[in-house]
PDB file of N, CA and C in Angstrom:
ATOM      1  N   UNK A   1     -54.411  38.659 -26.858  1.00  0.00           N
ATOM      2  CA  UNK A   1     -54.470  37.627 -25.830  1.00  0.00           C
ATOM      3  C   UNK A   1     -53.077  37.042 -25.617  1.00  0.00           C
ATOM      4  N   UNK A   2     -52.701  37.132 -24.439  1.00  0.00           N
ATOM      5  CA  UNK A   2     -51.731  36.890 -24.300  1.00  0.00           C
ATOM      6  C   UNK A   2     -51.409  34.678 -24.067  1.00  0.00           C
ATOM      7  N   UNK A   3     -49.961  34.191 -24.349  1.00  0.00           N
ATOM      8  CA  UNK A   3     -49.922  32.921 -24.107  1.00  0.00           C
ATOM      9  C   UNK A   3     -49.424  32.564 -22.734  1.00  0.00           C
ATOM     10  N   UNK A   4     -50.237  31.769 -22.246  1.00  0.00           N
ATOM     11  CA  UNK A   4     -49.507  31.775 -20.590  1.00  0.00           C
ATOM     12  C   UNK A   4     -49.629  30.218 -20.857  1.00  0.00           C
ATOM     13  N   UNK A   5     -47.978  29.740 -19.539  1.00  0.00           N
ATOM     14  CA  UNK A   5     -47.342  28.818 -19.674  1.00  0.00           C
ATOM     15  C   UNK A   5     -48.027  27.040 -19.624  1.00  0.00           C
ATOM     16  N   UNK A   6     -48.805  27.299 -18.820  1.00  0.00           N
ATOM     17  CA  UNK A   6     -49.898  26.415 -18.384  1.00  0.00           C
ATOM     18  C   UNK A   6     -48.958  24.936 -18.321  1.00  0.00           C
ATOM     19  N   UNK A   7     -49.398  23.746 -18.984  1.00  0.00           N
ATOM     20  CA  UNK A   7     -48.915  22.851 -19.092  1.00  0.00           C
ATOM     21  C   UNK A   7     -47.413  22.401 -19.490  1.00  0.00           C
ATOM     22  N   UNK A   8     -46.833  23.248 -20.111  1.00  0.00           N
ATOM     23  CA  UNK A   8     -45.955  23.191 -19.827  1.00  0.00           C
ATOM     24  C   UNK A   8     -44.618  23.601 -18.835  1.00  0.00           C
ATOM     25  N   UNK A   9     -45.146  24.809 -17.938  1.00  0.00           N
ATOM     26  CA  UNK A   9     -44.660  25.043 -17.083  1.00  0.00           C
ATOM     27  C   UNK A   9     -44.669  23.809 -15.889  1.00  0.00           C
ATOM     28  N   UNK A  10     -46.196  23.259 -16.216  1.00  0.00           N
ATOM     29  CA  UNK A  10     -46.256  22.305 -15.180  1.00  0.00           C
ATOM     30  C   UNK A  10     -45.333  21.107 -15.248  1.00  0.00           C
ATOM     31  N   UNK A  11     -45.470  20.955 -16.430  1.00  0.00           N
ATOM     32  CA  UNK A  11     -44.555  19.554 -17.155  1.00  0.00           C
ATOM     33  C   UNK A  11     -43.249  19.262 -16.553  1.00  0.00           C
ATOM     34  N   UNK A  12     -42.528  21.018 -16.204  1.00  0.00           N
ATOM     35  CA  UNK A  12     -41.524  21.220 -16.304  1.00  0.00           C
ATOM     36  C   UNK A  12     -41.099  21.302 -14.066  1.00  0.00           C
ATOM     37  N   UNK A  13     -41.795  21.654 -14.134  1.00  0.00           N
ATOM     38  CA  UNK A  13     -42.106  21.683 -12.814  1.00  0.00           C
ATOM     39  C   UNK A  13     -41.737  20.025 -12.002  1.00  0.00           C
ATOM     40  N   UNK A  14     -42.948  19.342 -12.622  1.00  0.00           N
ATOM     41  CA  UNK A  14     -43.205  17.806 -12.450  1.00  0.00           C
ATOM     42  C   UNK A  14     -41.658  17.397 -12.492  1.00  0.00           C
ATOM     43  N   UNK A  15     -41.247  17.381 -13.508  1.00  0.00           N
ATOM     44  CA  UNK A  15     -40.079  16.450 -14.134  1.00  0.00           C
ATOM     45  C   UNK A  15     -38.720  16.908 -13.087  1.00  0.00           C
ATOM     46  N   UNK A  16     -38.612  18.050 -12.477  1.00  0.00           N
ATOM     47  CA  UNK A  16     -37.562  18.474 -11.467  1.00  0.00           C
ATOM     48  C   UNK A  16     -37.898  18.189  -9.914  1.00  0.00           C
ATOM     49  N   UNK A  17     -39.232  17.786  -9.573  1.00  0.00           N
ATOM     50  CA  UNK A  17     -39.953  17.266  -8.544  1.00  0.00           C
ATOM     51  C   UNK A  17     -39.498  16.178  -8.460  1.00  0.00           C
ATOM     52  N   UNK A  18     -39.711  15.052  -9.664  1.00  0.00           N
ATOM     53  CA  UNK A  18     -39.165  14.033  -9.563  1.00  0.00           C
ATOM     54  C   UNK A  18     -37.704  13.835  -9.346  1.00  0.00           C
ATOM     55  N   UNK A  19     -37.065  14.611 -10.273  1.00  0.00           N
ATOM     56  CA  UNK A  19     -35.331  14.472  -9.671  1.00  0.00           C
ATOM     57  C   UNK A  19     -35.236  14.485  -7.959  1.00  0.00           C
ATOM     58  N   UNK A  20     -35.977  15.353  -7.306  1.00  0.00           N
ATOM     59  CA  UNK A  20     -35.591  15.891  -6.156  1.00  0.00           C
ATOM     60  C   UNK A  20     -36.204  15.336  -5.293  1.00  0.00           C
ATOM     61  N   UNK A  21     -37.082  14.087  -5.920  1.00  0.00           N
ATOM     62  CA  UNK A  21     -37.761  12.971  -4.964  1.00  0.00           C
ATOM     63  C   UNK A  21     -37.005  12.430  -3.905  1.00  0.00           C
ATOM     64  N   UNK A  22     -37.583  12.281  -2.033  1.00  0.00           N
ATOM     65  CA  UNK A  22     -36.277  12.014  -1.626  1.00  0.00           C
ATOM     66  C   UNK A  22     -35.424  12.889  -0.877  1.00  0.00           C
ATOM     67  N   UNK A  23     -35.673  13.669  -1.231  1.00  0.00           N
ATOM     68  CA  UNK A  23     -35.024  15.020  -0.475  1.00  0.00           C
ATOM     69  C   UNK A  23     -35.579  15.887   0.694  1.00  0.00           C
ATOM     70  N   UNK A  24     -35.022  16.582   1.864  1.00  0.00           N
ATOM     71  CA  UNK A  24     -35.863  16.738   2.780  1.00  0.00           C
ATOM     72  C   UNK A  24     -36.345  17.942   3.042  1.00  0.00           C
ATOM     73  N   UNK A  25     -37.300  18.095   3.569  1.00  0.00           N
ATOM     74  CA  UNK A  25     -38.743  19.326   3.591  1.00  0.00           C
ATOM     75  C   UNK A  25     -38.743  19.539   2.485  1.00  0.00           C
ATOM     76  N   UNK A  26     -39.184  20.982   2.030  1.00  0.00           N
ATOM     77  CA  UNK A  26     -39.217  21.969   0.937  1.00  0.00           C
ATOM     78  C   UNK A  26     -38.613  21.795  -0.133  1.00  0.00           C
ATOM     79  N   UNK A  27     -37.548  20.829   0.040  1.00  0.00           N
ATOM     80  CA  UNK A  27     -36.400  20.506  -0.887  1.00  0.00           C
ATOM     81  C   UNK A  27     -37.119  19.942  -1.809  1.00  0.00           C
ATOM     82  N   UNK A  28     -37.784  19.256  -1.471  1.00  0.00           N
ATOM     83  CA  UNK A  28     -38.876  18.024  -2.272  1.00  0.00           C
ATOM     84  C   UNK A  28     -39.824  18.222  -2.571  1.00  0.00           C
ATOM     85  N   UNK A  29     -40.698  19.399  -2.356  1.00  0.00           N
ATOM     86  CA  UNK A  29     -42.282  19.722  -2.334  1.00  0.00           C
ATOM     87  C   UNK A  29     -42.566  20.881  -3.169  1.00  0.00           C
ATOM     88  N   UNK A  30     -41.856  22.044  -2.909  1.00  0.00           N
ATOM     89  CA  UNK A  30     -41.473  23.480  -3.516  1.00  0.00           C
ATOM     90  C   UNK A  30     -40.851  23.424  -4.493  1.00  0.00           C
ATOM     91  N   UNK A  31     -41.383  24.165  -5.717  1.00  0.00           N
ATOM     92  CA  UNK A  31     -40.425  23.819  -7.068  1.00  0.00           C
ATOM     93  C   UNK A  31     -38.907  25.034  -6.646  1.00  0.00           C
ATOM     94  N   UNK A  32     -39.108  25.568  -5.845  1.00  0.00           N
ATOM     95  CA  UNK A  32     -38.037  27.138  -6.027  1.00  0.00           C
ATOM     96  C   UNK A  32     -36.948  26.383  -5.248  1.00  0.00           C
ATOM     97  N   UNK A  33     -37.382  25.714  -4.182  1.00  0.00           N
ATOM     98  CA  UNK A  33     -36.569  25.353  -3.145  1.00  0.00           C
ATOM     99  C   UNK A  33     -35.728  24.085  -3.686  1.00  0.00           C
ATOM    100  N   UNK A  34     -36.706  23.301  -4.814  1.00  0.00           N
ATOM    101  CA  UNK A  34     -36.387  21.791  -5.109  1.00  0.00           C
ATOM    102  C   UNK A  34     -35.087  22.297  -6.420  1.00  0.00           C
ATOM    103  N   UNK A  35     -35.399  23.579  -7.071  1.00  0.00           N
ATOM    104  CA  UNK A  35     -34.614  24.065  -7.945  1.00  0.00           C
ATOM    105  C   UNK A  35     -33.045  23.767  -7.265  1.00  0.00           C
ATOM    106  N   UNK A  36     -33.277  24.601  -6.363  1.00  0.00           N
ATOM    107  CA  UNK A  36     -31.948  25.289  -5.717  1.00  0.00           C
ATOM    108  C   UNK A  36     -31.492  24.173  -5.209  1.00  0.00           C
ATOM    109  N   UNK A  37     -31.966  22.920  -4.789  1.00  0.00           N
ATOM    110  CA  UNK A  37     -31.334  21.770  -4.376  1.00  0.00           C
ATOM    111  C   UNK A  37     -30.529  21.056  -5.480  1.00  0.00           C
ATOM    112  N   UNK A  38     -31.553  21.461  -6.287  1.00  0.00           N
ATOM    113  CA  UNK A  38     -30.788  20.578  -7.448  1.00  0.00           C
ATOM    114  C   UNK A  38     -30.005  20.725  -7.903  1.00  0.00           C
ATOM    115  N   UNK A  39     -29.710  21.905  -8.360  1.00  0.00           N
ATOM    116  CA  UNK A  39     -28.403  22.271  -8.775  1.00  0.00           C
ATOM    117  C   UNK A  39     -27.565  22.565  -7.730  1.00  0.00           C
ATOM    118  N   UNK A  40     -27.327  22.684  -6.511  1.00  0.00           N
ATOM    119  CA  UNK A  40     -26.139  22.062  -5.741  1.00  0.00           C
ATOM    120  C   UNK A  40     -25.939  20.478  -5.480  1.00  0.00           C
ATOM    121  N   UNK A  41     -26.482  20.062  -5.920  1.00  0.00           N
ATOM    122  CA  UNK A  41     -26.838  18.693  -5.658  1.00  0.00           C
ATOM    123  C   UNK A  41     -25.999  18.086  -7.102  1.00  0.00           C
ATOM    124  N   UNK A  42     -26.457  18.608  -8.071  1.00  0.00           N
ATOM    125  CA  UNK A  42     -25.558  19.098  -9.511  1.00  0.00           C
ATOM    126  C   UNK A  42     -24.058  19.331  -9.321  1.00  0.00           C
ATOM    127  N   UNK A  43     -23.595  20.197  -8.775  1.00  0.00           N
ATOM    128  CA  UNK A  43     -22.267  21.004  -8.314  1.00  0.00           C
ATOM    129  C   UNK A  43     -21.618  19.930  -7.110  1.00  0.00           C
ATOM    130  N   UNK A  44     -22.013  19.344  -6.461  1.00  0.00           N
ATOM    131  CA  UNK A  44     -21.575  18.605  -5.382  1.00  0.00           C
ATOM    132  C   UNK A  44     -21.188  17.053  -6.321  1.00  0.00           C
ATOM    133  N   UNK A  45     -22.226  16.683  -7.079  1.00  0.00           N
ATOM    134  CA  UNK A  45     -21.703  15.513  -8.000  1.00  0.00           C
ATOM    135  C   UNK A  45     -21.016  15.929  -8.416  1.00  0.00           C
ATOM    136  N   UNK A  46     -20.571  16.764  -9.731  1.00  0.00           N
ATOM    137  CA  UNK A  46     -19.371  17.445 -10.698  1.00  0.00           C
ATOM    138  C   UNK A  46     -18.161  17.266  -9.626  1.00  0.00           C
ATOM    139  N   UNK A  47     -18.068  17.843  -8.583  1.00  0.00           N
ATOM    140  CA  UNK A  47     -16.968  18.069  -7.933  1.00  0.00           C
ATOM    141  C   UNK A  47     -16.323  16.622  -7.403  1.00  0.00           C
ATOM    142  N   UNK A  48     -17.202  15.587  -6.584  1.00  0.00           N
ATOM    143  CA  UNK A  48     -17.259  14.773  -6.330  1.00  0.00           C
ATOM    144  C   UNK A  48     -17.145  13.262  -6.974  1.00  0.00           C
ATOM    145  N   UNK A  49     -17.086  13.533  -8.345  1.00  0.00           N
ATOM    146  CA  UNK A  49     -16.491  12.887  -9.438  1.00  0.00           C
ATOM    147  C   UNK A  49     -15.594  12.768  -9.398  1.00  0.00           C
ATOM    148  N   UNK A  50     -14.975  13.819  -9.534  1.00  0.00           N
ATOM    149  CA  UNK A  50     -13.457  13.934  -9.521  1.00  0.00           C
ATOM    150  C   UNK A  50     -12.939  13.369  -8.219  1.00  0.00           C
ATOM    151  N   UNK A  51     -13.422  14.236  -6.891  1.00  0.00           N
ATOM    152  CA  UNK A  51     -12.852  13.726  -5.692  1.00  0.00           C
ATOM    153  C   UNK A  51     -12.580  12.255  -5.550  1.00  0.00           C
ATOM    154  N   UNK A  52     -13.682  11.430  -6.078  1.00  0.00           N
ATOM    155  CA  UNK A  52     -13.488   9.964  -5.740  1.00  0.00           C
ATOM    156  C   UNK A  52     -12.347   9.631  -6.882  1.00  0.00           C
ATOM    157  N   UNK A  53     -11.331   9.629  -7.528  1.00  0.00           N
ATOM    158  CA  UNK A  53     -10.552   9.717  -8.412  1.00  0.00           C
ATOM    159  C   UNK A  53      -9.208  10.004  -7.487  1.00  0.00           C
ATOM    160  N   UNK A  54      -9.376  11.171  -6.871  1.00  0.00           N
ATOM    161  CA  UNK A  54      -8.499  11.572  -5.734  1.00  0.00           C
ATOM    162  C   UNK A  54      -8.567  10.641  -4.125  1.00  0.00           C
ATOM    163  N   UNK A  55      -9.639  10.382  -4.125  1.00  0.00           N
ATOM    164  CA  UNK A  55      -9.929   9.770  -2.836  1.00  0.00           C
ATOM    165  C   UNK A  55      -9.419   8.051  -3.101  1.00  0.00           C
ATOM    166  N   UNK A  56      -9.862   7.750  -3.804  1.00  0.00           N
ATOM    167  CA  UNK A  56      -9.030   5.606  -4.636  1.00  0.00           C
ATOM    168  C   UNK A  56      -7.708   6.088  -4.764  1.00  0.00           C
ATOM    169  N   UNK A  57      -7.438   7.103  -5.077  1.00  0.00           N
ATOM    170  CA  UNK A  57      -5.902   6.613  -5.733  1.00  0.00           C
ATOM    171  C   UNK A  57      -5.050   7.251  -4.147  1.00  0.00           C
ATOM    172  N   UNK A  58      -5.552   7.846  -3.371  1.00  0.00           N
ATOM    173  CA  UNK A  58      -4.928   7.722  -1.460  1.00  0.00           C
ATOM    174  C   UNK A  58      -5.506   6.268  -0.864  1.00  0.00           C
ATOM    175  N   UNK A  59      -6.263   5.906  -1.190  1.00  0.00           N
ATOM    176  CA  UNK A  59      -6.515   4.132  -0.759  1.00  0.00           C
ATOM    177  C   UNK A  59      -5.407   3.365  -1.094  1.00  0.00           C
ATOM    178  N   UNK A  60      -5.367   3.564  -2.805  1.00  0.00           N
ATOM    179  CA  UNK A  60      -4.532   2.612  -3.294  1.00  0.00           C
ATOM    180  C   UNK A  60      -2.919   2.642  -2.584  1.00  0.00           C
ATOM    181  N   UNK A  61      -2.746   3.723  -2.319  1.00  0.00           N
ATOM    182  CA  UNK A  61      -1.119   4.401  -2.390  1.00  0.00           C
ATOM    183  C   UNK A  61      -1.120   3.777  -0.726  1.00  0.00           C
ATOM    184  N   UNK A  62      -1.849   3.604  -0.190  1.00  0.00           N
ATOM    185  CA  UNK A  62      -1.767   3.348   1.235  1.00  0.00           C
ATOM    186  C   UNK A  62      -1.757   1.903   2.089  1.00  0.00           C
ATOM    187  N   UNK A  63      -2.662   1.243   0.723  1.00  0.00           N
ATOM    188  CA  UNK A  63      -2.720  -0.340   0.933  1.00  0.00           C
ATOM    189  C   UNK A  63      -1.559  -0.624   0.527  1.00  0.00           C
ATOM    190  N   UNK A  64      -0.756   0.158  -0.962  1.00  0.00           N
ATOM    191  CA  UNK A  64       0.210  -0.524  -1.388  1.00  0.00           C
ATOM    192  C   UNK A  64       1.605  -0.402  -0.434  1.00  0.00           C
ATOM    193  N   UNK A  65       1.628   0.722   0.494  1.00  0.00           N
ATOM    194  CA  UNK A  65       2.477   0.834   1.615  1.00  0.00           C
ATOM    195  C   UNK A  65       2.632  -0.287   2.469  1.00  0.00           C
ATOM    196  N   UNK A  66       1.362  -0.010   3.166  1.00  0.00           N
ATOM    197  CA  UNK A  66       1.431  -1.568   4.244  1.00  0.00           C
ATOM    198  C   UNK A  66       1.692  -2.569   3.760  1.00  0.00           C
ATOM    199  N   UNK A  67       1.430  -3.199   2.024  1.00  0.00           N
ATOM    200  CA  UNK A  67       1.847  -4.745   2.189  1.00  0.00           C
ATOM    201  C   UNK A  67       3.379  -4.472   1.685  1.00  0.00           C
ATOM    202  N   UNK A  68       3.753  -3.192   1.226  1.00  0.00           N
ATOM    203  CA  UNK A  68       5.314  -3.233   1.083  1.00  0.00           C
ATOM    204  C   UNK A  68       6.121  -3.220   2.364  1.00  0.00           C
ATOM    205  N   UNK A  69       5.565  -2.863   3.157  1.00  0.00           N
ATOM    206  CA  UNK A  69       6.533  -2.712   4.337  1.00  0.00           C
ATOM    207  C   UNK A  69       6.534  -4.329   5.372  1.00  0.00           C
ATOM    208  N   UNK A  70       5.447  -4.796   4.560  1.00  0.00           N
ATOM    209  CA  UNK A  70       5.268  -6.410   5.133  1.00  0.00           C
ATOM    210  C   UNK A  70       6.332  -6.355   4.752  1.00  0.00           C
ATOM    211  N   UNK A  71       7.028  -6.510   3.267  1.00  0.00           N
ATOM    212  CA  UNK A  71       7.854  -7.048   2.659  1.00  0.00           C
ATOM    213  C   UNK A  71       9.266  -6.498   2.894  1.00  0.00           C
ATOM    214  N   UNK A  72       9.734  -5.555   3.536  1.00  0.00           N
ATOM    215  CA  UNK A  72      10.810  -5.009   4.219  1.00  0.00           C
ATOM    216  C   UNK A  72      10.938  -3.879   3.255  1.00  0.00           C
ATOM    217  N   UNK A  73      10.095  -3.260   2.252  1.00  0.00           N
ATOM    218  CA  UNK A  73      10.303  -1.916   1.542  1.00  0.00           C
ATOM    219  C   UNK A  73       9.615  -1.059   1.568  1.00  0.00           C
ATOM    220  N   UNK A  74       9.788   0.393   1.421  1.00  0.00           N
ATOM    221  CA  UNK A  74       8.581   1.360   1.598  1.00  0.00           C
ATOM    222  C   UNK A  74       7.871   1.200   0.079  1.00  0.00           C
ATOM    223  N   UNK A  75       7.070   2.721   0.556  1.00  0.00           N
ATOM    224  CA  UNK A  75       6.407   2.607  -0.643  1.00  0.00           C
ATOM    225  C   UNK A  75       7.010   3.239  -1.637  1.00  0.00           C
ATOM    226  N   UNK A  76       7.815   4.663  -0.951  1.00  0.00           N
ATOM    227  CA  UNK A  76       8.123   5.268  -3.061  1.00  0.00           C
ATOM    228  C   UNK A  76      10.129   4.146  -2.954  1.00  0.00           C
ATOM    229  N   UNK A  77      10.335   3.236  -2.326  1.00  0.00           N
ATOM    230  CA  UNK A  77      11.476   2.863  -2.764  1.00  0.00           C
ATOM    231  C   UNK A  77      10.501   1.263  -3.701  1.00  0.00           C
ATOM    232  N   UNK A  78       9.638   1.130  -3.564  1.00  0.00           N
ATOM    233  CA  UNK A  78       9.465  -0.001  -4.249  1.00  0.00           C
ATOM    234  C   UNK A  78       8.726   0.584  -5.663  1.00  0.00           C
ATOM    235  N   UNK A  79       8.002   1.957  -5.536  1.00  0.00           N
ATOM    236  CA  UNK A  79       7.660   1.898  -6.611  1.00  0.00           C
ATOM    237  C   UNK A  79       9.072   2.714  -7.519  1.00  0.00           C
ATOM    238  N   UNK A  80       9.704   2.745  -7.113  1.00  0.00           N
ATOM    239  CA  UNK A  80      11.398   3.304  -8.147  1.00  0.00           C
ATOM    240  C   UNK A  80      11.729   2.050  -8.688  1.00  0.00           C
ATOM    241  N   UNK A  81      11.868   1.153  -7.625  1.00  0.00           N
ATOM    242  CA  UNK A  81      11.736  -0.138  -7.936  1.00  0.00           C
ATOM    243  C   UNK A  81      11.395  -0.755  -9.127  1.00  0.00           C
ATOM    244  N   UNK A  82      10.312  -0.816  -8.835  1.00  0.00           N
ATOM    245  CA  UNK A  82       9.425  -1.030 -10.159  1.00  0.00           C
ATOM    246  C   UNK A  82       9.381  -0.232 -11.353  1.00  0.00           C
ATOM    247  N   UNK A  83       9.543   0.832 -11.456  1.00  0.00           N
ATOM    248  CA  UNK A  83       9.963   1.606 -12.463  1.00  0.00           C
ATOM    249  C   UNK A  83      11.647   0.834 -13.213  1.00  0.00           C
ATOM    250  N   UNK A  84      12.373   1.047 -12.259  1.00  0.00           N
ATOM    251  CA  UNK A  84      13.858   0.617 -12.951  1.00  0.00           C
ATOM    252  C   UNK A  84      13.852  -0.749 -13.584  1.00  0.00           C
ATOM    253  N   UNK A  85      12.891  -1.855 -12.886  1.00  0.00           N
ATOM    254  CA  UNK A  85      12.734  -3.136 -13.338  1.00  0.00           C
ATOM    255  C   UNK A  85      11.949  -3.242 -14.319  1.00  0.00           C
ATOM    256  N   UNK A  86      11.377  -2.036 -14.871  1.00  0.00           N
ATOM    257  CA  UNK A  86      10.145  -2.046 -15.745  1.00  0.00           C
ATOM    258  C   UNK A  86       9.174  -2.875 -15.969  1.00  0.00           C
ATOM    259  N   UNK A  87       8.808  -2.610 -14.702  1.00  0.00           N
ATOM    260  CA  UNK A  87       7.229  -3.878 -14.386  1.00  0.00           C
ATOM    261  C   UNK A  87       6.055  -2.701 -14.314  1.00  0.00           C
ATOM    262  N   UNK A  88       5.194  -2.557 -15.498  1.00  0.00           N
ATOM    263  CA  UNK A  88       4.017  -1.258 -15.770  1.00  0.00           C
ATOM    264  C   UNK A  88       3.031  -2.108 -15.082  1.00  0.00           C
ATOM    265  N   UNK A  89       2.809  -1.825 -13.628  1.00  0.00           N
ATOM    266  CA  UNK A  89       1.328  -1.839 -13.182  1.00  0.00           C
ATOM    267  C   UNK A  89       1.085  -0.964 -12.467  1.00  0.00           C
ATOM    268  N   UNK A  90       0.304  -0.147 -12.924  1.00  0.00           N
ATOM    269  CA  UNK A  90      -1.042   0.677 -11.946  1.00  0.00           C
ATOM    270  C   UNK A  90      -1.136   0.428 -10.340  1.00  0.00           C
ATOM    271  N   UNK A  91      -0.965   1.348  -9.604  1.00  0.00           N
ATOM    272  CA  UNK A  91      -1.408   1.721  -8.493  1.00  0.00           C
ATOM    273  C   UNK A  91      -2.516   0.675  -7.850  1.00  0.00           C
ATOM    274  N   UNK A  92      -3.673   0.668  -8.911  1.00  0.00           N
ATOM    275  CA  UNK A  92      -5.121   0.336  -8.966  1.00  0.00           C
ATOM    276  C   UNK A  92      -4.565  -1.313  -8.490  1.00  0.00           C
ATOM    277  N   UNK A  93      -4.228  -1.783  -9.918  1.00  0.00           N
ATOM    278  CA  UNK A  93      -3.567  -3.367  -9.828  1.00  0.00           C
ATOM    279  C   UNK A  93      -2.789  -3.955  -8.545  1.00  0.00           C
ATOM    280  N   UNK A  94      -1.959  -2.936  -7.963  1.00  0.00           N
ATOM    281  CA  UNK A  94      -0.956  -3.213  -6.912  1.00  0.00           C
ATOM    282  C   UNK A  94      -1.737  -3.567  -5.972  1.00  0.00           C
ATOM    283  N   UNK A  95      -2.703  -2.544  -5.175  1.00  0.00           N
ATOM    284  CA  UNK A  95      -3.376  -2.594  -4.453  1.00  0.00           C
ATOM    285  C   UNK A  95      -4.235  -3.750  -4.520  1.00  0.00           C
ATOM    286  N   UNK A  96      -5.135  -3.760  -5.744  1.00  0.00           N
ATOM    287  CA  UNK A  96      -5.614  -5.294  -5.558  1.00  0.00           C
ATOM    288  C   UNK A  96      -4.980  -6.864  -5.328  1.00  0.00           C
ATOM    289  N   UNK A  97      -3.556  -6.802  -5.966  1.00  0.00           N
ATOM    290  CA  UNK A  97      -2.909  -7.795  -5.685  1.00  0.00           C
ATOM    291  C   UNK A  97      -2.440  -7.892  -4.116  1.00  0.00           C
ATOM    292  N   UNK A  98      -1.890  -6.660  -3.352  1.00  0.00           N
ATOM    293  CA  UNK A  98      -1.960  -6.726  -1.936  1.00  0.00           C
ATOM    294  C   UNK A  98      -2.849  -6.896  -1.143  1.00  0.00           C
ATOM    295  N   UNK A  99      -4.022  -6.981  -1.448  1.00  0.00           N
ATOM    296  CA  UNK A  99      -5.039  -6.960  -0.844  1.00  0.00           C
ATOM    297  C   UNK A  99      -5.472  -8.415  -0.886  1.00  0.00           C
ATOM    298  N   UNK A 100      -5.329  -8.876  -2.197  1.00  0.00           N
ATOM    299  CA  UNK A 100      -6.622 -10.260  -2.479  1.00  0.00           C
ATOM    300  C   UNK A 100      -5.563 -11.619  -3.210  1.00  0.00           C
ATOM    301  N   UNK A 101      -4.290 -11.142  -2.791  1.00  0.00           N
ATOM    302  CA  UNK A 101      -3.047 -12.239  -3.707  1.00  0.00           C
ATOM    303  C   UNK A 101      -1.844 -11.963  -2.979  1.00  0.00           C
ATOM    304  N   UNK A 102      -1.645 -11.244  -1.505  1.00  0.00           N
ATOM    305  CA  UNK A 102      -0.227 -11.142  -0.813  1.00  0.00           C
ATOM    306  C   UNK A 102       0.820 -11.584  -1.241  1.00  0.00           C
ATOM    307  N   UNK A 103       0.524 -13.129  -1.874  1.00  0.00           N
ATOM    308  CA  UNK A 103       2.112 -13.936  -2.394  1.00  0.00           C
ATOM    309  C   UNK A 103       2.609 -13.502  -3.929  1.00  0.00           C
ATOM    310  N   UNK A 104       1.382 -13.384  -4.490  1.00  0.00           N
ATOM    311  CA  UNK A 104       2.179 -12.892  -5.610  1.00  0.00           C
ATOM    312  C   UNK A 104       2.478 -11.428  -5.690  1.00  0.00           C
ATOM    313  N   UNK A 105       1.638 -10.513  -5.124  1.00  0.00           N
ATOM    314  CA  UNK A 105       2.788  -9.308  -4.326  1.00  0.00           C
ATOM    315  C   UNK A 105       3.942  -9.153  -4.081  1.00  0.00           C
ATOM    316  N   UNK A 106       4.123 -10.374  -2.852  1.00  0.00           N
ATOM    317  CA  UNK A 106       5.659 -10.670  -2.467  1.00  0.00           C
ATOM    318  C   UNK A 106       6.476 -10.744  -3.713  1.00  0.00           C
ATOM    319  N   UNK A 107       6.028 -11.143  -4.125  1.00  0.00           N
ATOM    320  CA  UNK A 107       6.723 -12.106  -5.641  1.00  0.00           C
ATOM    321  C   UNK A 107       7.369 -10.706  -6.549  1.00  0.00           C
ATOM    322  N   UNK A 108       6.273  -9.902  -6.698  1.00  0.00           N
ATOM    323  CA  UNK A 108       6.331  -8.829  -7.618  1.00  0.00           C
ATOM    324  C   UNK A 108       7.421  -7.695  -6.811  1.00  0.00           C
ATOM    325  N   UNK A 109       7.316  -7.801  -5.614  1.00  0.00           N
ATOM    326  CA  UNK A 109       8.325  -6.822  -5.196  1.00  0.00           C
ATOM    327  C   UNK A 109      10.106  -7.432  -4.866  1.00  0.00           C
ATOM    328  N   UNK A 110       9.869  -9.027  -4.745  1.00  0.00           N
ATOM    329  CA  UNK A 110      10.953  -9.385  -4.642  1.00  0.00           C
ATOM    330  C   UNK A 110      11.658  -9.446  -5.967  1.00  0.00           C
ATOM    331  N   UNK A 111      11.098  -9.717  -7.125  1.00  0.00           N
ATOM    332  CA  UNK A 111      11.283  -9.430  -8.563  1.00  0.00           C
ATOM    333  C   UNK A 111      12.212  -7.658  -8.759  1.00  0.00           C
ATOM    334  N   UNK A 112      11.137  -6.799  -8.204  1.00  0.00           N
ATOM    335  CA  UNK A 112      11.427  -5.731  -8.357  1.00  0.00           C
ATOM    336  C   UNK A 112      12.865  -5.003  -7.994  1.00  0.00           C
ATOM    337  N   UNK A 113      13.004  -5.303  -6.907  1.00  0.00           N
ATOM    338  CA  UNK A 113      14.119  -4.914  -5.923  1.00  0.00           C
ATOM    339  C   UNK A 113      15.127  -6.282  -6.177  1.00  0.00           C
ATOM    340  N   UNK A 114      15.463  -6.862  -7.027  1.00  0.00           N
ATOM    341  CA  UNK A 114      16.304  -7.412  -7.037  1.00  0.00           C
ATOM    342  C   UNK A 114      17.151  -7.224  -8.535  1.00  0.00           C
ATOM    343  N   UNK A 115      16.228  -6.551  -9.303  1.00  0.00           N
ATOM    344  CA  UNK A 115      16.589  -5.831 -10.473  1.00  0.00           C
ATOM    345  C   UNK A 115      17.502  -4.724 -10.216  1.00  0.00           C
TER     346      UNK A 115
END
């Protein structure tokens, strides 16, 4: 007598249904179809992890342009700038300070470039 999968095939079935809850036609209903979603759906996060990593740090580099050029400097002469004056802040930091603190920005680049 042979063992056939029964409940646990179903189990298994169920539990990838639910991931794929949400998803449209077949994607969601069909275990073969809901499979194949999923794991591109899998592959599109993995990749897309990363991208947003790549995608903030072209935000950052771009906000930190415009409020430098408020300030009469570009962007890679202020961040040399800042390197030679040895002021260690992050991209991340810059940007938030241009964004949500302009004056002490100013501050940080007039600091910078006067070093």
């Amino acid at each position: 007598m042979r063992t056939k999968g029964g409940i646990v095939t179903r189990r298994r079935h169920k539990k990838l249904l639910r991931l794929t809850k949400g998803y449209y036609g077949t994607r969601r209903r069909l275990f073969r179809r809901a499979n194949e979603a999923m794991l591109n759906a899998g592959m599109y996060a993995y990749r897309d992890r990363r991208n947003r990593k790549r995608d903030l740090r072209r935000l950052w580099i771009t906000r930190i342009n415009a409020a430098a050029r408020l300030n009469g400097v570009s962007y890679s002469k202020l961040m040399y700038a800042l390197r030679e004056a040895n002021i260690l802040l992050d991209r991340k930091m810059l940007a938030d300070l241009a964004v949500n603190h302009p004056a002490v920005f100013a501050q940080i680049v007039a600091t910078a470039t006067q070093a």
